[in-house]
C-alpha atoms as a PDB file:
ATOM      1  CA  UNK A   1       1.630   3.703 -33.114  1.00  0.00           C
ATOM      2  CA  UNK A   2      -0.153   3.986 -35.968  1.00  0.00           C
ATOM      3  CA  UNK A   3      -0.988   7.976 -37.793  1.00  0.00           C
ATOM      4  CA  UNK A   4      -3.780   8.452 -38.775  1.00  0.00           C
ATOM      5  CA  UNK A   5      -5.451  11.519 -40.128  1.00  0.00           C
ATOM      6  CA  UNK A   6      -8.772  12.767 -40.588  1.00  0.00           C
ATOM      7  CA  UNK A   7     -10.153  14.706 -43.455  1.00  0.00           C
ATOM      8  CA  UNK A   8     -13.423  16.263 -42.463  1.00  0.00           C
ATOM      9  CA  UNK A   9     -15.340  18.225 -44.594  1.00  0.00           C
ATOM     10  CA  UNK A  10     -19.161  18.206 -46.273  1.00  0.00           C
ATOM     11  CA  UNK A  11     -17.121  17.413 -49.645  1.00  0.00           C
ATOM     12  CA  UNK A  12     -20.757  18.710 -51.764  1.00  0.00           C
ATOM     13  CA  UNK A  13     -18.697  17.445 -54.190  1.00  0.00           C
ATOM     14  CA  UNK A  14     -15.514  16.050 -53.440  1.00  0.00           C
ATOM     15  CA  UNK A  15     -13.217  17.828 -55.996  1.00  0.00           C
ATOM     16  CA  UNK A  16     -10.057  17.231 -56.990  1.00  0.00           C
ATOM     17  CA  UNK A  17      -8.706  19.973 -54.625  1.00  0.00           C
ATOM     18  CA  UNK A  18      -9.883  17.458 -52.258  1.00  0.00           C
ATOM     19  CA  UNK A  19      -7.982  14.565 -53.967  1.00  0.00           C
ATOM     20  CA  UNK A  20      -4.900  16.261 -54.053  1.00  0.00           C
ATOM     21  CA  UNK A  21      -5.174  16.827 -50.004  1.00  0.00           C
ATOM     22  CA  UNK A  22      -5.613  13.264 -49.680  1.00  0.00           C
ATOM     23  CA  UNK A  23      -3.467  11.692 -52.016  1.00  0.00           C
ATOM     24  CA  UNK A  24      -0.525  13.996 -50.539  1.00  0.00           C
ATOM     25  CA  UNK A  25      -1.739  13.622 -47.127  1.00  0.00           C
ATOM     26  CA  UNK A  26      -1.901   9.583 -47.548  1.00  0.00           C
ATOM     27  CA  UNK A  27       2.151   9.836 -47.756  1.00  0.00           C
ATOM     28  CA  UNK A  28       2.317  11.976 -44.515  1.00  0.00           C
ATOM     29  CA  UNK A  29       0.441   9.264 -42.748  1.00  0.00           C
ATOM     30  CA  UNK A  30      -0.605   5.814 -42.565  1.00  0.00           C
ATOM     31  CA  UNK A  31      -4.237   5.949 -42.883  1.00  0.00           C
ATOM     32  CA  UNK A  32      -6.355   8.750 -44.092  1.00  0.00           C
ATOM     33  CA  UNK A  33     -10.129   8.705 -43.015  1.00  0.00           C
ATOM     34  CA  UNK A  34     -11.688  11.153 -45.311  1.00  0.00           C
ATOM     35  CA  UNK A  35     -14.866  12.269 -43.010  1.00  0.00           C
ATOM     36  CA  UNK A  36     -18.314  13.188 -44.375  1.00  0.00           C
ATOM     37  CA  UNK A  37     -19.983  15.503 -41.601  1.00  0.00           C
ATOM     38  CA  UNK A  38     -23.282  16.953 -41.715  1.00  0.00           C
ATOM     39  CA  UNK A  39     -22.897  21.043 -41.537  1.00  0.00           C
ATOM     40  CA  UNK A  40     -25.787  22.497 -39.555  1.00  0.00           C
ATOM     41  CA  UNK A  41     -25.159  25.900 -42.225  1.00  0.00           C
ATOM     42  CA  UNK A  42     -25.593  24.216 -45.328  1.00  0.00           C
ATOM     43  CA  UNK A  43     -28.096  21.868 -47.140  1.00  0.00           C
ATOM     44  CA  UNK A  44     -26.241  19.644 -49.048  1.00  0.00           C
ATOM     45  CA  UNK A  45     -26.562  18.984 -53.054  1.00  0.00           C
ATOM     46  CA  UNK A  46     -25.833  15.674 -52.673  1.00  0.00           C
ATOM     47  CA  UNK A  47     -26.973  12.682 -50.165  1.00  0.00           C
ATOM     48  CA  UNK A  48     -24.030  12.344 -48.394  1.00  0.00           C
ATOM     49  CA  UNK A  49     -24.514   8.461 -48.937  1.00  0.00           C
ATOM     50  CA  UNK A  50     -23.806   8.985 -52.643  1.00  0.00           C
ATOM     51  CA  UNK A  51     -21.227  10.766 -51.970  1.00  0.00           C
ATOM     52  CA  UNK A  52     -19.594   8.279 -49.467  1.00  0.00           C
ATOM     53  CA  UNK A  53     -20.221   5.641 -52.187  1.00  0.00           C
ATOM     54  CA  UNK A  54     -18.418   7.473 -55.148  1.00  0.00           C
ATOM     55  CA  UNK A  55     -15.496   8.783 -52.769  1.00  0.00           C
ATOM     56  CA  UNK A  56     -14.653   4.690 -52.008  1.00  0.00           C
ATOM     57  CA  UNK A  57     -14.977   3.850 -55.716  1.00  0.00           C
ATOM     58  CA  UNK A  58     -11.979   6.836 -56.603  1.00  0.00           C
ATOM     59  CA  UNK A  59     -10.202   5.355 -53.244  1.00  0.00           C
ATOM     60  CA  UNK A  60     -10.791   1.359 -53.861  1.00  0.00           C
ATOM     61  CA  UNK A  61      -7.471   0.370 -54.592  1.00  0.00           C
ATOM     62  CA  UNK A  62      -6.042   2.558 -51.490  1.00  0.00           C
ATOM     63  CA  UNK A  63      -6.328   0.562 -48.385  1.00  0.00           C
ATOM     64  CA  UNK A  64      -5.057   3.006 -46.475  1.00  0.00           C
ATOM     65  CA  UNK A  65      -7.852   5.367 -47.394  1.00  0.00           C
ATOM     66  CA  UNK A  66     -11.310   5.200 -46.244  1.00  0.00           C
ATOM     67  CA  UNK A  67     -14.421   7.123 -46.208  1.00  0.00           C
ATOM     68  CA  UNK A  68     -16.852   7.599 -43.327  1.00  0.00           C
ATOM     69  CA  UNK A  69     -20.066   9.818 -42.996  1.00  0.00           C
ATOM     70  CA  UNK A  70     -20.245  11.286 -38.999  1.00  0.00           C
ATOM     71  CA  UNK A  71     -22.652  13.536 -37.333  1.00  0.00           C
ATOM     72  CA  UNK A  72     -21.105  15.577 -34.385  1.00  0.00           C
ATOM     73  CA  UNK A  73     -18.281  17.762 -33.548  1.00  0.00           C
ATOM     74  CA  UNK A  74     -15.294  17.057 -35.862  1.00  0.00           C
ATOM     75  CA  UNK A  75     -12.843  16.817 -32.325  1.00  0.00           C
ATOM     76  CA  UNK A  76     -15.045  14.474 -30.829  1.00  0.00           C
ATOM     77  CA  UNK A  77     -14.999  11.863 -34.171  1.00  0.00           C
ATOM     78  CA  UNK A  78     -11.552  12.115 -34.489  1.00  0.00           C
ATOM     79  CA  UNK A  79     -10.847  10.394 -30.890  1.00  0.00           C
ATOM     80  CA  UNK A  80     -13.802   8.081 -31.831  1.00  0.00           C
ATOM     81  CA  UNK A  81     -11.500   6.693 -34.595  1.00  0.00           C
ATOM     82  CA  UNK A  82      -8.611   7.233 -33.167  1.00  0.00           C
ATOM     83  CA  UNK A  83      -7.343  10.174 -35.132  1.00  0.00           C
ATOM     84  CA  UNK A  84      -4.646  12.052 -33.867  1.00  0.00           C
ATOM     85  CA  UNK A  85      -4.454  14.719 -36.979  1.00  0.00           C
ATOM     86  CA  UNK A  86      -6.804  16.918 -38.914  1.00  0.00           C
ATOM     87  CA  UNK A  87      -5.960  17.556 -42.566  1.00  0.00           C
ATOM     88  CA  UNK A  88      -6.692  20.260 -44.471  1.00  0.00           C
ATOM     89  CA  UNK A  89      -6.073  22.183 -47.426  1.00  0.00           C
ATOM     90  CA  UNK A  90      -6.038  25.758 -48.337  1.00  0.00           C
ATOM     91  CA  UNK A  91      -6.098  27.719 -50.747  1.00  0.00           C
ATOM     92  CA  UNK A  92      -5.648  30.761 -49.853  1.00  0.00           C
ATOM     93  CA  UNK A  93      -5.571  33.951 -46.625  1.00  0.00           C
ATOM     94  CA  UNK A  94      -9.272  33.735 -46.733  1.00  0.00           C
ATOM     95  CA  UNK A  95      -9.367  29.584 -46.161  1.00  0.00           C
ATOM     96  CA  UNK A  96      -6.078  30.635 -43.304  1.00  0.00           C
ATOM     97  CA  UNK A  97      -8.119  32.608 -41.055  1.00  0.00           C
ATOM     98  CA  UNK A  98     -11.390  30.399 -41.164  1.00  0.00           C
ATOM     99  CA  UNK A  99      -9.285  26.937 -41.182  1.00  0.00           C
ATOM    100  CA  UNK A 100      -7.410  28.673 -37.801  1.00  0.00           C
ATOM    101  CA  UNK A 101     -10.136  30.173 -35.907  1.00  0.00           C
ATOM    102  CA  UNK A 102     -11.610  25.832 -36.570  1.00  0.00           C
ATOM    103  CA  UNK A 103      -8.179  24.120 -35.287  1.00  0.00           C
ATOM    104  CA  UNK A 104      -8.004  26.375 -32.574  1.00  0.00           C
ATOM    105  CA  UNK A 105     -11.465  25.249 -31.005  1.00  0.00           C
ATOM    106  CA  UNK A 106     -11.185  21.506 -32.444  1.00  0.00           C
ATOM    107  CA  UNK A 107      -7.772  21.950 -30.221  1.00  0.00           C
ATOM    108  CA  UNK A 108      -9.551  22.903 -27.313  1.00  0.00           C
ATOM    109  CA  UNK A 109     -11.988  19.976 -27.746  1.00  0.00           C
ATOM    110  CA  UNK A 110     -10.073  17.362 -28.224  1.00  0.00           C
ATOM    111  CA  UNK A 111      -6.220  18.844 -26.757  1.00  0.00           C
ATOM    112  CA  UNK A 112      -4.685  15.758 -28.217  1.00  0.00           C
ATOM    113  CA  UNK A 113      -6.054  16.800 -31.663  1.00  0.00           C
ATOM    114  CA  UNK A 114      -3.039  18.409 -34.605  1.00  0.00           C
ATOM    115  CA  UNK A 115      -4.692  19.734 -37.606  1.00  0.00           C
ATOM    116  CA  UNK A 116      -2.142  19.826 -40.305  1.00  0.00           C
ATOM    117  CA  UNK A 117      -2.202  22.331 -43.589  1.00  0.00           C
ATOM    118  CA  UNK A 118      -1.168  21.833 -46.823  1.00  0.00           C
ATOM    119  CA  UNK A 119      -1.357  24.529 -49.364  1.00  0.00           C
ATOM    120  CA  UNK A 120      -3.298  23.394 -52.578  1.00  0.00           C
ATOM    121  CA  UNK A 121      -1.452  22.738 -55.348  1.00  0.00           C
ATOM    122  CA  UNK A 122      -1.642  25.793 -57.394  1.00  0.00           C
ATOM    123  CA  UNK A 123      -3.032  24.385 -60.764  1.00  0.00           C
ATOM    124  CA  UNK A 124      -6.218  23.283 -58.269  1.00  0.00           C
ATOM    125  CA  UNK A 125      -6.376  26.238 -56.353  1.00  0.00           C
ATOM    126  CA  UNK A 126      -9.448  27.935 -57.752  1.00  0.00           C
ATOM    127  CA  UNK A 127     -12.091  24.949 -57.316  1.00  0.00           C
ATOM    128  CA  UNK A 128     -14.265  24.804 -54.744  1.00  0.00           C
ATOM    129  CA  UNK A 129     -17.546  23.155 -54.330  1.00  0.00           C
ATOM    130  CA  UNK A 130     -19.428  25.724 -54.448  1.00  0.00           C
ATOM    131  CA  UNK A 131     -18.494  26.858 -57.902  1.00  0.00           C
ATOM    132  CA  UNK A 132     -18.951  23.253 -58.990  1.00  0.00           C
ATOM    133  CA  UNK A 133     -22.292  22.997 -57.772  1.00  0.00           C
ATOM    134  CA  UNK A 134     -23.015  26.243 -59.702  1.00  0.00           C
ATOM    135  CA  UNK A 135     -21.504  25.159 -62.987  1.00  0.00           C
ATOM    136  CA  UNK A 136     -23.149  21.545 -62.179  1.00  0.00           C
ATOM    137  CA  UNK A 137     -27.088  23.156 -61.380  1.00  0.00           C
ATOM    138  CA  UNK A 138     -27.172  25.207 -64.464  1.00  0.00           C
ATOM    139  CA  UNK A 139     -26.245  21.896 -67.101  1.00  0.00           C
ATOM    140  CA  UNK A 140     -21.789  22.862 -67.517  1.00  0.00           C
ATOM    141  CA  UNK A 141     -19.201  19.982 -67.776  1.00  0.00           C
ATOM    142  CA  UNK A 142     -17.822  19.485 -64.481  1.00  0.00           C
ATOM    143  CA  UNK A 143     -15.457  16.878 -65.172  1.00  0.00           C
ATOM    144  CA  UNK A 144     -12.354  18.458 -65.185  1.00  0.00           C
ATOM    145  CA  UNK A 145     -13.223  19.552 -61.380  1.00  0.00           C
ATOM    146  CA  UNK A 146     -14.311  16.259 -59.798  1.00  0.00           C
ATOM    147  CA  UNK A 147     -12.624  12.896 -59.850  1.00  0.00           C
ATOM    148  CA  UNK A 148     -15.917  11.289 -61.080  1.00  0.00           C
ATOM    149  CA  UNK A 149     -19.219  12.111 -62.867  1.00  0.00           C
ATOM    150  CA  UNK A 150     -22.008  13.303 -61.345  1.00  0.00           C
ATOM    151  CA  UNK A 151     -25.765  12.469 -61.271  1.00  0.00           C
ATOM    152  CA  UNK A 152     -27.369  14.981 -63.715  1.00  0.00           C
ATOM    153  CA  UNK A 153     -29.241  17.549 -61.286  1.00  0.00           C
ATOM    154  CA  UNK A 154     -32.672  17.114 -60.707  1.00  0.00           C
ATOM    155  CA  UNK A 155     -34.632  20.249 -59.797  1.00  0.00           C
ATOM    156  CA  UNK A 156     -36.460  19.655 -56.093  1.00  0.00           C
ATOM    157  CA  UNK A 157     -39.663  19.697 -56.443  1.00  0.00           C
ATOM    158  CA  UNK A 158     -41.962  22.440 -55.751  1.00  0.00           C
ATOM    159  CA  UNK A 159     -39.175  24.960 -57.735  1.00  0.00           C
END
């Protein structure tokens, strides 16, 4: 039977905190679906069609990774593809308690459903999207956080 894991998150950039989760993860199983979802709490920065597109283009010589965009309750997806694991990462207590209180009701949801941590590697430990987009809004170099370039920001109109 084949393991595969799913990597939900809005990824408002993918980072390479996230990279790291999935490259590691992607020897833990056989196929990785990293999962775009739409987060009722947040407007995004960027379309999550962009982002779907850039995510393949870092992935497109790993087969056994894939990107899809969902709407709906993570648990719910996951049996949809067949999914049998949740990855995450964290980096630290704070990401513990929030990532817990998640698995706990994606559990309950879907009761066939493992969510799996790994602990971000150190050097990649202080990104997170929301700095990026920060840094990103206000002109800084973000390369060094995200495995590709992003669009310059454009201001939405009416601001």
């Amino acid at each position: 039977m084949k393991r595969i894991a799913l990597f939900p998150g809005s990824f408002d950039p993918f980072t390479n905190g996230h990279l790291d989760v999935v490259r590691r993860g992607a020897s833990l199983f056989d196929e990785v679906i990293i999962a775009i979802g739409n987060n009722s709490s947040k407007s995004r920065y960027l379309p999550v069609e962009q982002m779907v597109g850039m995510i393949e283009e870092v992935f497109r010589d790993e087969p056994h990774v894939s990107v899809r965009a969902y709407k709906g309750l993570t648990a719910t997806f996951a049996r949809e593809v067949g999914a049998k694991y949740l990855l995450r990462g964290l980096r630290n207590t704070t990401d513990f308690e929030y990532e817990n209180t998640i698995a706990q009701a994606n559990r309950h949801v879907n009761p066939e459903l493992e969510t799996v941590f790994l602990i971000t590697s150190p050097a990649l430990a202080a990104i997170s999207s929301t700095i990026i987009r920060e840094i990103h809004r206000f002109g800084g170099n973000v390369d060094d956080f995200v495995p590709f370039r992003l669009p310059a920001y454009e201001v939405p109109a009416g601001h």
